[in-house]
PDB file of N, CA and C in Angstrom:
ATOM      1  N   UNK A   1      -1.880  -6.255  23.746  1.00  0.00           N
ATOM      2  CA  UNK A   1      -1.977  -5.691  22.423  1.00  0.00           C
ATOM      3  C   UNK A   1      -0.909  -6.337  21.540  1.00  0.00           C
ATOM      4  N   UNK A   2      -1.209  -6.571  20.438  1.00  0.00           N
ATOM      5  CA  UNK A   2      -0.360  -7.524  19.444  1.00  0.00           C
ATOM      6  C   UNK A   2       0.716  -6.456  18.773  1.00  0.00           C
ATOM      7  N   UNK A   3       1.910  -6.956  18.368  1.00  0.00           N
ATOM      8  CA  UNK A   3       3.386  -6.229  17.915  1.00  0.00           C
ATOM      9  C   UNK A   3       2.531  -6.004  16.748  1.00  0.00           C
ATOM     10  N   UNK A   4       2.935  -4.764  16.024  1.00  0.00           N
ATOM     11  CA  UNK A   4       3.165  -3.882  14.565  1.00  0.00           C
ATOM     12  C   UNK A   4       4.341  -4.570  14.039  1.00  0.00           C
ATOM     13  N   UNK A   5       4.020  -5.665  13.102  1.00  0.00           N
ATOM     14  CA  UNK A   5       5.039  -6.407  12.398  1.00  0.00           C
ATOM     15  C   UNK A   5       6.232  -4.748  12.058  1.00  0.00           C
ATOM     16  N   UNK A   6       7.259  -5.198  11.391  1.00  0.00           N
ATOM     17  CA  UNK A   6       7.947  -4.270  10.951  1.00  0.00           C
ATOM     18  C   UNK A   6       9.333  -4.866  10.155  1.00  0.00           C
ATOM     19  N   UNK A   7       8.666  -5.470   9.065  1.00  0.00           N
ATOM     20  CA  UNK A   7       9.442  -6.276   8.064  1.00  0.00           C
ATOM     21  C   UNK A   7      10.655  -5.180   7.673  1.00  0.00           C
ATOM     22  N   UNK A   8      11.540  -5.825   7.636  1.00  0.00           N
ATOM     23  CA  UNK A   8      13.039  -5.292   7.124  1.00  0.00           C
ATOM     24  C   UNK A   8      12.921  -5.171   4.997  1.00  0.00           C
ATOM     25  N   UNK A   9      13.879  -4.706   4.572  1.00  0.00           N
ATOM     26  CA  UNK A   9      13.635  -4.651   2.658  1.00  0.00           C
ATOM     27  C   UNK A   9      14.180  -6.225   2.441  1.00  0.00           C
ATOM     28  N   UNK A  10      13.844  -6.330   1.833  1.00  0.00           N
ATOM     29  CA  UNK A  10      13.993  -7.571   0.821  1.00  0.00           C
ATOM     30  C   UNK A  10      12.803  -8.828   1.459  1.00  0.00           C
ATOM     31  N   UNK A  11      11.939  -8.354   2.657  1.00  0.00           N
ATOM     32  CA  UNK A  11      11.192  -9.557   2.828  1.00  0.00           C
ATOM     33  C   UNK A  11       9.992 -10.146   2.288  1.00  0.00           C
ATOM     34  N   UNK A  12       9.288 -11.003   2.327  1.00  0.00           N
ATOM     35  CA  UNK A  12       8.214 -11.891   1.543  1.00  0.00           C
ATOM     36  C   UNK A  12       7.172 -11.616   2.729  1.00  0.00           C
ATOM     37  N   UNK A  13       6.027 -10.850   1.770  1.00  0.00           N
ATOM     38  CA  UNK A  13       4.758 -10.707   3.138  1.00  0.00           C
ATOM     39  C   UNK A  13       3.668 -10.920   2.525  1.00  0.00           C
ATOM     40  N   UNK A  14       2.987 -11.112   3.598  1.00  0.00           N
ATOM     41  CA  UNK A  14       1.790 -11.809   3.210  1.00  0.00           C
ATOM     42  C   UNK A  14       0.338 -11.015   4.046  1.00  0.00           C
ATOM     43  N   UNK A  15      -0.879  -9.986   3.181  1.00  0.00           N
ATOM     44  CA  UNK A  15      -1.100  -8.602   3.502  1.00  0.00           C
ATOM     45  C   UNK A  15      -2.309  -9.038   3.230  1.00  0.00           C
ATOM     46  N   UNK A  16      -3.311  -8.548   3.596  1.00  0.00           N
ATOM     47  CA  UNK A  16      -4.477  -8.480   3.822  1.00  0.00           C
ATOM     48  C   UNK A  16      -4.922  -7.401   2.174  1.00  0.00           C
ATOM     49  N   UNK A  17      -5.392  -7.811   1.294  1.00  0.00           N
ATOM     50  CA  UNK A  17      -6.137  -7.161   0.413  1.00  0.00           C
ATOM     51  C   UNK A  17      -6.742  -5.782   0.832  1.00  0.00           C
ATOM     52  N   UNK A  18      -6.198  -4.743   0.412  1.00  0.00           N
ATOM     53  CA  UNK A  18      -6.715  -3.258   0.893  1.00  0.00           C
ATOM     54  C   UNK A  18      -8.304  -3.306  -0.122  1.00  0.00           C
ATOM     55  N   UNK A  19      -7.935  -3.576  -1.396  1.00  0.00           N
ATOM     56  CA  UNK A  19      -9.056  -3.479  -2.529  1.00  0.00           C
ATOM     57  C   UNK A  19     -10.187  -4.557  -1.915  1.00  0.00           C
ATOM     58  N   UNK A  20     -11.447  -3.859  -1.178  1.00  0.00           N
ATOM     59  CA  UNK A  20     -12.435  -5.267  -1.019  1.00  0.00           C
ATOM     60  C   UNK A  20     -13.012  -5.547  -2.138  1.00  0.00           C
ATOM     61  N   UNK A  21     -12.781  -5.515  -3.453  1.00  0.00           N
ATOM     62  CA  UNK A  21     -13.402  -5.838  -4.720  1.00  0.00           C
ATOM     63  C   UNK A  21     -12.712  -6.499  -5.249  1.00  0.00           C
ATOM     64  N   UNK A  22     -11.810  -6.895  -5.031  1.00  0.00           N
ATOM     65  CA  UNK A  22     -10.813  -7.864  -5.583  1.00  0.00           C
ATOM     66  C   UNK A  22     -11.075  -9.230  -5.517  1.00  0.00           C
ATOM     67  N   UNK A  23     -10.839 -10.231  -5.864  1.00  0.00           N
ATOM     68  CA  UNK A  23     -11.446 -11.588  -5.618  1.00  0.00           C
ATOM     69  C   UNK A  23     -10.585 -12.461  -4.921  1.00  0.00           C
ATOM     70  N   UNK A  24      -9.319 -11.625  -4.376  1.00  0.00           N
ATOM     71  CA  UNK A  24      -8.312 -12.554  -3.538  1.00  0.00           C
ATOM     72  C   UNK A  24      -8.065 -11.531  -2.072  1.00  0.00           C
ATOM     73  N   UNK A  25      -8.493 -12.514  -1.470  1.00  0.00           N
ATOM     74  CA  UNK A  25      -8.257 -11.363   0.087  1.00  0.00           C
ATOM     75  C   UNK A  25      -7.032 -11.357   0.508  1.00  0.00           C
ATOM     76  N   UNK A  26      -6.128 -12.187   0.213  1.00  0.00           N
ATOM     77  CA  UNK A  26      -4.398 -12.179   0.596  1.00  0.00           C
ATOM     78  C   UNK A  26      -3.789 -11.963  -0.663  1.00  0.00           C
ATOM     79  N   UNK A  27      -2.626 -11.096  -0.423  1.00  0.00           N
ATOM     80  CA  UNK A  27      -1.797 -11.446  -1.640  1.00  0.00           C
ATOM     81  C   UNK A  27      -0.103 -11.296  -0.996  1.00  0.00           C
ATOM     82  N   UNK A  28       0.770 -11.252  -1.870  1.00  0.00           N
ATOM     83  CA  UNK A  28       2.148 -11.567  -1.308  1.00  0.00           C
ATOM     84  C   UNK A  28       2.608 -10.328  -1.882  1.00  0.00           C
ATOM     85  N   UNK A  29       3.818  -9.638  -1.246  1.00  0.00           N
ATOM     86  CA  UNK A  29       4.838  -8.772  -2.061  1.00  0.00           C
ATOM     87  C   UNK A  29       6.219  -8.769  -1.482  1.00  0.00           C
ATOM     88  N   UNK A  30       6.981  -7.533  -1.764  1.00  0.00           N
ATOM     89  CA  UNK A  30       7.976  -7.842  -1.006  1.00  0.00           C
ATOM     90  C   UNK A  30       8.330  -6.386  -0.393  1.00  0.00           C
ATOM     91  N   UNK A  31       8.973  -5.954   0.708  1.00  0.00           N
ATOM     92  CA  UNK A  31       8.970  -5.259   1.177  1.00  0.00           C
ATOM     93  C   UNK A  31      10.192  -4.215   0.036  1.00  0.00           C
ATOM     94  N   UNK A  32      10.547  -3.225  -0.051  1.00  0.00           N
ATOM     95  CA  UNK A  32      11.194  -2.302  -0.720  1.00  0.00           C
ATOM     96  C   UNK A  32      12.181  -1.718  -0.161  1.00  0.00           C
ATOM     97  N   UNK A  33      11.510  -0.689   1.281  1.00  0.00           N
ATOM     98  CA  UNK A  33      12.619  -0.195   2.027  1.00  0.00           C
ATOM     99  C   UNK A  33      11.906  -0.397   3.423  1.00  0.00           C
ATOM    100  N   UNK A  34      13.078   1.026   4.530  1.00  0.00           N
ATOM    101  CA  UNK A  34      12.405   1.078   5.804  1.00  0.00           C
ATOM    102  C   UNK A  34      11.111   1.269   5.958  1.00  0.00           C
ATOM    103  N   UNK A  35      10.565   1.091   7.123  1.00  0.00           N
ATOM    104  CA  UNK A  35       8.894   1.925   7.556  1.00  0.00           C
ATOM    105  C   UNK A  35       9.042   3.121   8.100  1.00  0.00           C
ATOM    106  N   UNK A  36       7.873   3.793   7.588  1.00  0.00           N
ATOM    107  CA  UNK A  36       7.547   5.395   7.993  1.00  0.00           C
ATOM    108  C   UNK A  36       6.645   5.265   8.948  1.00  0.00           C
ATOM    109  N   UNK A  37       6.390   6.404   9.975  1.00  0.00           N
ATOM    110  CA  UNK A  37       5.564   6.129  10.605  1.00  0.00           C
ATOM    111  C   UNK A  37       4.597   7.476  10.676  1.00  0.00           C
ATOM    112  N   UNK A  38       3.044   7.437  10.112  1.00  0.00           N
ATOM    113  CA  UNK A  38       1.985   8.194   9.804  1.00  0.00           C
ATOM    114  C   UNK A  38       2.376   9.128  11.203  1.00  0.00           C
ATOM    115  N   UNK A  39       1.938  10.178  11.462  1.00  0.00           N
ATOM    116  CA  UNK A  39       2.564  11.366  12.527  1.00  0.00           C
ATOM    117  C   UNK A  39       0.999  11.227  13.320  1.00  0.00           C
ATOM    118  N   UNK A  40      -0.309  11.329  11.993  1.00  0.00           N
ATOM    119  CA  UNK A  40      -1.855  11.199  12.561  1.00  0.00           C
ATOM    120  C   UNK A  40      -1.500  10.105  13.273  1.00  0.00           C
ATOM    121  N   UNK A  41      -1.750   8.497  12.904  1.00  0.00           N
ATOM    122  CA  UNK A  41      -2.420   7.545  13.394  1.00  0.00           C
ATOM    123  C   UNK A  41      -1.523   7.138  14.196  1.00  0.00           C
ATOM    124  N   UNK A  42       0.139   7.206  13.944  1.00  0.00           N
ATOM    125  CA  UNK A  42       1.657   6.361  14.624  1.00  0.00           C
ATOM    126  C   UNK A  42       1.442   4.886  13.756  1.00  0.00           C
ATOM    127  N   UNK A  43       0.700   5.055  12.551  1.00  0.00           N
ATOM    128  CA  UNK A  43       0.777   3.753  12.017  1.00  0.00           C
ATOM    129  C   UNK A  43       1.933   3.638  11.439  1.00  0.00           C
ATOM    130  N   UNK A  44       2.659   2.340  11.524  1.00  0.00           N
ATOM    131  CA  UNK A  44       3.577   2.339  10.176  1.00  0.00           C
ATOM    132  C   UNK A  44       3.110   1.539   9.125  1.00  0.00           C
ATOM    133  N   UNK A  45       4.016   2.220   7.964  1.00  0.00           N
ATOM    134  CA  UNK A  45       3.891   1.900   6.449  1.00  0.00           C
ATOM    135  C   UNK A  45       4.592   1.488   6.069  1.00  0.00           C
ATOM    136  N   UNK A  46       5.342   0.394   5.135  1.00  0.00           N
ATOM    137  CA  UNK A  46       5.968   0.146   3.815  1.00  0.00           C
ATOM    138  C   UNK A  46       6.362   0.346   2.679  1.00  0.00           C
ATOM    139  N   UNK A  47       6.986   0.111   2.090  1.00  0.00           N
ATOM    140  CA  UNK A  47       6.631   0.905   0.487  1.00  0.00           C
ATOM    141  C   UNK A  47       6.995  -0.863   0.236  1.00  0.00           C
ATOM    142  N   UNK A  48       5.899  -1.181  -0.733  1.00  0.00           N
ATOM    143  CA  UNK A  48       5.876  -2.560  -0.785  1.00  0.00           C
ATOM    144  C   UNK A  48       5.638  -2.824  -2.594  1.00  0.00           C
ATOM    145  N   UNK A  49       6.341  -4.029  -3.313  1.00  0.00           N
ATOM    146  CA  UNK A  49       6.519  -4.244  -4.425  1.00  0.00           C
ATOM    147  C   UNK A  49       5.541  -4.889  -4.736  1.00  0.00           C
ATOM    148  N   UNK A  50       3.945  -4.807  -5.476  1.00  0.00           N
ATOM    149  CA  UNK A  50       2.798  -5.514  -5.202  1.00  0.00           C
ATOM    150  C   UNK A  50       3.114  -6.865  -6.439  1.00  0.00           C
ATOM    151  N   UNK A  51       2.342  -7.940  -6.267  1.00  0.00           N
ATOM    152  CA  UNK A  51       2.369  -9.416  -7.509  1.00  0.00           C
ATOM    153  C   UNK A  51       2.691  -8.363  -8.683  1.00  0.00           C
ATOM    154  N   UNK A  52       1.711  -6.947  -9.303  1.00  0.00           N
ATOM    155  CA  UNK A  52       1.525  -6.893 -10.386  1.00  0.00           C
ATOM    156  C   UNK A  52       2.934  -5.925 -10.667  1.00  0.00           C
ATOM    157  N   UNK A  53       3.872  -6.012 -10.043  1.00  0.00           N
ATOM    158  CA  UNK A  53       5.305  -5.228 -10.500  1.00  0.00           C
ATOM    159  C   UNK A  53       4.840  -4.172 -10.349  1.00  0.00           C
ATOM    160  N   UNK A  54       3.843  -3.280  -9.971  1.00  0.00           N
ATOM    161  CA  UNK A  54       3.847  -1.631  -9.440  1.00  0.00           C
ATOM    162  C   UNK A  54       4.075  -1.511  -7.717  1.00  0.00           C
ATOM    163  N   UNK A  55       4.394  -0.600  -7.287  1.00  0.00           N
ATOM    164  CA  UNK A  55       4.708  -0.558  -5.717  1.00  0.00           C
ATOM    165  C   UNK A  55       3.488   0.620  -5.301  1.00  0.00           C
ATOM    166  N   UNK A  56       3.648  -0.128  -3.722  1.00  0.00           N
ATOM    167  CA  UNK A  56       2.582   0.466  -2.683  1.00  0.00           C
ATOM    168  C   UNK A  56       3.110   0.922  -1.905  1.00  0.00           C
ATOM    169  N   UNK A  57       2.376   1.926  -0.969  1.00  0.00           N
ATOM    170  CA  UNK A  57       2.769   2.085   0.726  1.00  0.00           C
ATOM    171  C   UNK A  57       1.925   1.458   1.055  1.00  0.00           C
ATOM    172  N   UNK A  58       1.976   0.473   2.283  1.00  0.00           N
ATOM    173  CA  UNK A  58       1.068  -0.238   2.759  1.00  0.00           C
ATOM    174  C   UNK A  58       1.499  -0.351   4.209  1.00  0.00           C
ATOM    175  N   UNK A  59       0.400  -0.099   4.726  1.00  0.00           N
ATOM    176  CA  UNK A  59      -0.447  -0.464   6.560  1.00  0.00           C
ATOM    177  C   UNK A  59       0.253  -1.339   7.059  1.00  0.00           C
ATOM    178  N   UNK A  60       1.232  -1.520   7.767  1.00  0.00           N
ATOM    179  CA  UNK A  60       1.911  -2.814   8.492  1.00  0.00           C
ATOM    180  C   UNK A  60       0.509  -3.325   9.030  1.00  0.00           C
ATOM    181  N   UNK A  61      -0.594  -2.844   9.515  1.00  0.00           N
ATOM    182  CA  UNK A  61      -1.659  -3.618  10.047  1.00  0.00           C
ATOM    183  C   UNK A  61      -2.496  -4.682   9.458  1.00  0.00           C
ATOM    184  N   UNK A  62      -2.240  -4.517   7.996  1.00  0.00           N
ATOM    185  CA  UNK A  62      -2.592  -5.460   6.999  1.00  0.00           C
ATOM    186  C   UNK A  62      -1.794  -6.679   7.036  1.00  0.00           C
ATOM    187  N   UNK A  63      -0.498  -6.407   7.433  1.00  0.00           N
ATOM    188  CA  UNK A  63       0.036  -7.198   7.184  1.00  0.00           C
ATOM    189  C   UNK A  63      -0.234  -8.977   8.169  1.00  0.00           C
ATOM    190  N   UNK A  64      -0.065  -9.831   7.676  1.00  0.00           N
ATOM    191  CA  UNK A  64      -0.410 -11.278   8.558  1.00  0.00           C
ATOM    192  C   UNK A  64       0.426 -12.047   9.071  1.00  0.00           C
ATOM    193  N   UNK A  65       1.087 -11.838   9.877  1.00  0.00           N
ATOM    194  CA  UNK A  65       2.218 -13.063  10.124  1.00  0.00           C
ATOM    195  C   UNK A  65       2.108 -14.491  10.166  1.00  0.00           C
TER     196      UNK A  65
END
């Protein structure tokens, strides 16, 4: 089974498009702070700074190394 990336704050990632209507399936951000981890799934999350200067929580599973 493949590692749950778990980017540290200040890093450059590169995430799988959550929006499938979007016309770019990758995009870049930067990580913000620590990861949380969902209690349901044990997923962890991000809080991530998206291209358009608003921030996300986002799926470490999205994420692409």
């Amino acid at each position: 089974m493949p590692t749950t990336p778990r980017p540290g704050r200040g890093a450059v990632i590169t995430y799988l498009n959550p929006d499938a209507t979007h016309p770019v399936a990758f995009l870049r951000g930067v990580v913000l702070g620590p990861h949380v981890v969902d209690p349901e799934t044990g997923h962890l999350w991000v809080p991530v700074l998206l291209p358009d200067r608003t921030t996300s929580v986002l799926d470490t599973v999205n994420i692409v190394l």
